[in-house]
C-alpha atoms as a PDB file:
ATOM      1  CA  UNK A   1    -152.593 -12.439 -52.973  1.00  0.00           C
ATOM      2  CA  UNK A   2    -155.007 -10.137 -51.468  1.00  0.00           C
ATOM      3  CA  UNK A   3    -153.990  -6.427 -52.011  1.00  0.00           C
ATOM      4  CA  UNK A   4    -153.570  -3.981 -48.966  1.00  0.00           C
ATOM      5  CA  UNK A   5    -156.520  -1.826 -48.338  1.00  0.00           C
ATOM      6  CA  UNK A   6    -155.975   2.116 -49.358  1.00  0.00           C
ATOM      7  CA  UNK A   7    -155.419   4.515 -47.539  1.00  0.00           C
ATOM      8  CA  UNK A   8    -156.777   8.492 -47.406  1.00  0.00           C
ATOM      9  CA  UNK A   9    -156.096  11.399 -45.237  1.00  0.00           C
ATOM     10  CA  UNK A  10    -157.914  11.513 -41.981  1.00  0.00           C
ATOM     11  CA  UNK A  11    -158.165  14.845 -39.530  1.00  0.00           C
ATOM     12  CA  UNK A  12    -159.265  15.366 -36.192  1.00  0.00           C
ATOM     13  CA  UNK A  13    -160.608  19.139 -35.813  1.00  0.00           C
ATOM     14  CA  UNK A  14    -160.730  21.409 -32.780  1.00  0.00           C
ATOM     15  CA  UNK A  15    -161.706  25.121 -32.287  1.00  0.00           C
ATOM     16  CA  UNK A  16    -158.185  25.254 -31.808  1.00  0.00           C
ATOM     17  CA  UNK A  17    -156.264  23.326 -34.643  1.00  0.00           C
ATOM     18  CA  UNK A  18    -155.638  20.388 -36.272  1.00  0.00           C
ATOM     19  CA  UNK A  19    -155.477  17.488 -32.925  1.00  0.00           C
ATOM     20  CA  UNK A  20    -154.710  14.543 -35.420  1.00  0.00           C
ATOM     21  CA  UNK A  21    -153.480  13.891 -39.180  1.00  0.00           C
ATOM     22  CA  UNK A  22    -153.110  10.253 -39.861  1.00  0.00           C
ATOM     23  CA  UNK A  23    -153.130   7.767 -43.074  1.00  0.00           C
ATOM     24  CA  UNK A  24    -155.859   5.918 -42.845  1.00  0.00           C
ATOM     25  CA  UNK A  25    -157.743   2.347 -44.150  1.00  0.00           C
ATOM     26  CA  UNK A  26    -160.565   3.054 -41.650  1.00  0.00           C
ATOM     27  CA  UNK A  27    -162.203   5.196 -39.600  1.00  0.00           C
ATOM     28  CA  UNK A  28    -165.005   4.018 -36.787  1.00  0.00           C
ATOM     29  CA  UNK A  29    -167.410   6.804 -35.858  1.00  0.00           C
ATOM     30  CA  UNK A  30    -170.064   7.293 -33.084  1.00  0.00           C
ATOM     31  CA  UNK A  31    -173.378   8.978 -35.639  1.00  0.00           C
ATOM     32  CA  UNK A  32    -175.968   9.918 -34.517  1.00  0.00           C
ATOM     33  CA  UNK A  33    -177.961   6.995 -35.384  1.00  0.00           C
ATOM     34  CA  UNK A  34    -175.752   4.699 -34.891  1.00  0.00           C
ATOM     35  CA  UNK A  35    -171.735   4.046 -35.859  1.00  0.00           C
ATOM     36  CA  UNK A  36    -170.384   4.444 -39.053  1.00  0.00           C
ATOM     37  CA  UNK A  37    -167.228   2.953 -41.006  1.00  0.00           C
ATOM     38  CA  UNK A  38    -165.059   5.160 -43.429  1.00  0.00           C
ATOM     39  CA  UNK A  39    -163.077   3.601 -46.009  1.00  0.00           C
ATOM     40  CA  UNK A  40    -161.030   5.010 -48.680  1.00  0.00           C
ATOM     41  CA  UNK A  41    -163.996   5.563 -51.785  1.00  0.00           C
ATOM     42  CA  UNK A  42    -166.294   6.718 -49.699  1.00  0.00           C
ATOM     43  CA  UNK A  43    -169.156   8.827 -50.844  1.00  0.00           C
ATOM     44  CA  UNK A  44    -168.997  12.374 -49.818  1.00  0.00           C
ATOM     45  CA  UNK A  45    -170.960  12.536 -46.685  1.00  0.00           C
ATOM     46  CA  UNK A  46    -171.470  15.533 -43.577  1.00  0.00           C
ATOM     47  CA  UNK A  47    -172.345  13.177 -41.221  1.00  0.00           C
ATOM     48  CA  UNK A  48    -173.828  14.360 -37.219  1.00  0.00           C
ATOM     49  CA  UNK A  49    -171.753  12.757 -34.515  1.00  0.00           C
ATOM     50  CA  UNK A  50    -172.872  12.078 -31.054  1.00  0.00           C
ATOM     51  CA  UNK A  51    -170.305  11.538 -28.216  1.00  0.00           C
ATOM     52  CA  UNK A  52    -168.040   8.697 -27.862  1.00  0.00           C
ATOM     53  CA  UNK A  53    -165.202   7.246 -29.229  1.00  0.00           C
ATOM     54  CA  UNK A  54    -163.226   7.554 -32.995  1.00  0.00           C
ATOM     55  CA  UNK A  55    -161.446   4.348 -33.988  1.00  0.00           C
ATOM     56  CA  UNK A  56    -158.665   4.893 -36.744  1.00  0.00           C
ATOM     57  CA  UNK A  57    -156.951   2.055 -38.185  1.00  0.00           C
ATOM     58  CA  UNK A  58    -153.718   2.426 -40.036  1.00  0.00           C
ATOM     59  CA  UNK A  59    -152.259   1.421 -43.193  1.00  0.00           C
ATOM     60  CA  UNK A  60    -150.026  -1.231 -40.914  1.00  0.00           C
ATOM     61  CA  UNK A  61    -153.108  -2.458 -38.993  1.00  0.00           C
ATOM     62  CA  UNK A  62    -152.594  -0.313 -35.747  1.00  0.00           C
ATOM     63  CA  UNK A  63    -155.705   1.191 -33.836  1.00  0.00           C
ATOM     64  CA  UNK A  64    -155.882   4.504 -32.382  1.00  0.00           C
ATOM     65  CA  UNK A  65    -158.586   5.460 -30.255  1.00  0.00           C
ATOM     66  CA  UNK A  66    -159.483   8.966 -29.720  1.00  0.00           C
ATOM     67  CA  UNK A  67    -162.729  10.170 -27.591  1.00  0.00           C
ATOM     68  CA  UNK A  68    -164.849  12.818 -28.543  1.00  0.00           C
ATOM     69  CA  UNK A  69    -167.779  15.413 -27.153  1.00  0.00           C
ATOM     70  CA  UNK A  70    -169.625  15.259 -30.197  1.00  0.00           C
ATOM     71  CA  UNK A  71    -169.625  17.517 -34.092  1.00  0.00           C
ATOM     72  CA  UNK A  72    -169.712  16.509 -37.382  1.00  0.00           C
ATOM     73  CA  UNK A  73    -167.715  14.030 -39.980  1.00  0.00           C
ATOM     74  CA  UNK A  74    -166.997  15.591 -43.144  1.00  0.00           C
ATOM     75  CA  UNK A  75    -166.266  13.165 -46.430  1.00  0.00           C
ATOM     76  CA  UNK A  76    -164.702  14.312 -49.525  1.00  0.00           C
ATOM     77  CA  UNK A  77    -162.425  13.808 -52.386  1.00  0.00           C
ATOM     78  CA  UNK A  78    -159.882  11.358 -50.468  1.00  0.00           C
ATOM     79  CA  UNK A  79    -160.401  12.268 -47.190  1.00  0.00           C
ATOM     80  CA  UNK A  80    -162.221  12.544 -44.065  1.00  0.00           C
ATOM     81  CA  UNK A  81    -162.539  15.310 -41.059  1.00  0.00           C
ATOM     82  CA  UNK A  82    -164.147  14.903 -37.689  1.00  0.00           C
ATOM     83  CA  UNK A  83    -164.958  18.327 -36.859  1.00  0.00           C
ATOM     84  CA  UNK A  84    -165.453  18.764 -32.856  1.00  0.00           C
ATOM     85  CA  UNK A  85    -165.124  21.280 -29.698  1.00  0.00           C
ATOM     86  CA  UNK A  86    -162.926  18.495 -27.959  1.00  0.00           C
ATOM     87  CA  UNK A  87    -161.020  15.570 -28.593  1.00  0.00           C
ATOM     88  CA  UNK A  88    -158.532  13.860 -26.683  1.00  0.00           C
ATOM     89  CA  UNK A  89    -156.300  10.296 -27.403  1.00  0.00           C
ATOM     90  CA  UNK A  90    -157.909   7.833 -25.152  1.00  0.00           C
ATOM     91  CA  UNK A  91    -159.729   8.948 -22.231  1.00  0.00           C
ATOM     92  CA  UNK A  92    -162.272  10.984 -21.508  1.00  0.00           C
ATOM     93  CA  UNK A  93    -162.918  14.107 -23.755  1.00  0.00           C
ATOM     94  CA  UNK A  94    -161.052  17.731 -22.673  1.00  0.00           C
ATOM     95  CA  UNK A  95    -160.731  20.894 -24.111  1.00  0.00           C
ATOM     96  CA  UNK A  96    -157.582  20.416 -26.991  1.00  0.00           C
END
């Protein structure tokens, strides 16, 4: 029996608060040179992001989708931050 993935604690960062806190087993992420997958172990990492849109997959399998203007991914200790100016679920990017 294959055991279920971990999870860590994933944030989504505006200028004016925390947008998003969710468990996570994976999060998608538009780099700058390319897109990058976060698991749970992860080395630490301050990553540059580029535009586009932040895939977060649950503990239970579900996929949110949030879309971003661009700023940074921050890896540490158990968890993971996506720093940016805007962020919104779905969509096209607006001021949070």
């Amino acid at each position: 029996m294959a055991s279920s993935p971990r999870a860590f604690d994933f944030q989504m960062l505006t200028p004016q608060g925390v947008a998003a806190r969710i468990a996570a087993v994976l999060v998608d992420v538009p780099a700058a040179e390319g897109r990058l997958s976060v698991q749970a172990g992860h080395q630490t990492a301050a990553v540059l992001l580029r535009a586009g849109p932040v895939v977060i997959v649950a503990p239970d399998g579900e996929r949110e989708t949030w879309r971003i203007e661009g700023g940074f991914l921050m890896v540490a200790a158990g968890r993971s931050a996506v720093l940016t100016r805007r962020a919104e679920r779905g969509g096209t990017p607006h001021a949070s």
